[in-house]
Protein backbone atom coordinates (compact mmCIF):
# COMPACT_ATOMS: atom_id res chain seq x y z
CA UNK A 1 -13.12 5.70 -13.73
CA UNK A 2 -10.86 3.98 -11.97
CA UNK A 3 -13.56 1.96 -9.50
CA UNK A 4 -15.22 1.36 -12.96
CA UNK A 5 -12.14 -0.38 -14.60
CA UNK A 6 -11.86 -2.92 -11.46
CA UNK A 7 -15.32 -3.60 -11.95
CA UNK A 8 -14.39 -4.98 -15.67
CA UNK A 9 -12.53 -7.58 -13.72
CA UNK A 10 -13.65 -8.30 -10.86
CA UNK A 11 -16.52 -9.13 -9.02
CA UNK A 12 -18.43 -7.20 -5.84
CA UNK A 13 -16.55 -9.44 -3.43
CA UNK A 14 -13.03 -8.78 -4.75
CA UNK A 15 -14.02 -4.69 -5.53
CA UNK A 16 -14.96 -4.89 -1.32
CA UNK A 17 -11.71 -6.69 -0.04
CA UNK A 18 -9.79 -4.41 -2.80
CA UNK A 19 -10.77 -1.91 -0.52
CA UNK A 20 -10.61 -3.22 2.58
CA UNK A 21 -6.84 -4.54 1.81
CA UNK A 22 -6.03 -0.94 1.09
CA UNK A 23 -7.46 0.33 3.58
CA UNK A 24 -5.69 -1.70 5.95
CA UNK A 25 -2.15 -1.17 4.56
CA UNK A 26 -3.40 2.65 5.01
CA UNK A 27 -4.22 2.37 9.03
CA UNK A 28 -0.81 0.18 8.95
CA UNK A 29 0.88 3.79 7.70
CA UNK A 30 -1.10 6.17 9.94
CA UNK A 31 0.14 4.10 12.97
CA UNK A 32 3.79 3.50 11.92
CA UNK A 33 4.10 7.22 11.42
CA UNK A 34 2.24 8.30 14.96
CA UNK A 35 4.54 5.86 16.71
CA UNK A 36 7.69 7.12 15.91
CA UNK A 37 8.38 3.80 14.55
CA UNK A 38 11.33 4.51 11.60
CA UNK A 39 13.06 2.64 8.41
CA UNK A 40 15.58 -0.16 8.88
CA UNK A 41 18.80 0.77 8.32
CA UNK A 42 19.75 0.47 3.99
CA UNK A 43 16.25 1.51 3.22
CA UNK A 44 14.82 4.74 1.67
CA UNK A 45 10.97 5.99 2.16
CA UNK A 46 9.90 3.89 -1.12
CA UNK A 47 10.48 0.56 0.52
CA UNK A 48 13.40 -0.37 -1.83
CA UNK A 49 17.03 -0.55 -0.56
CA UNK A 50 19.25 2.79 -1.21
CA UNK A 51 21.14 2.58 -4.32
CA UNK A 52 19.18 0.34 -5.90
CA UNK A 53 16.88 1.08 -9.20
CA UNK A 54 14.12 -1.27 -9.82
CA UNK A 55 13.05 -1.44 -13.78
């Protein structure tokens, strides 16, 4: 369904760098976490600073 929906807007070289982008952002996370490699200071595991709600 949901490969089906992107389809509805986008064309086969968007759907394929789609992928690719999130694909990349994956490997990104794989490596941070084998590394050891931790959060700056004032930030929680979602990316946002602590304390702070976003809408």
């Amino acid at each position: 369904m949901t490969w089906k929906g992107l389809a509805e807007h986008f064309g086969d070289a968007e759907l394929i760098e789609i992928a690719m982008l999130v694909g990349q952002y994956h490997m990104v996370a794989f490596f941070l976490n084998a590394t050891g490699v931790e959060l700056e200071p004032g930030f929680d595991g979602t990316g946002f600073t602590e304390g702070r709600v976003e809408p």
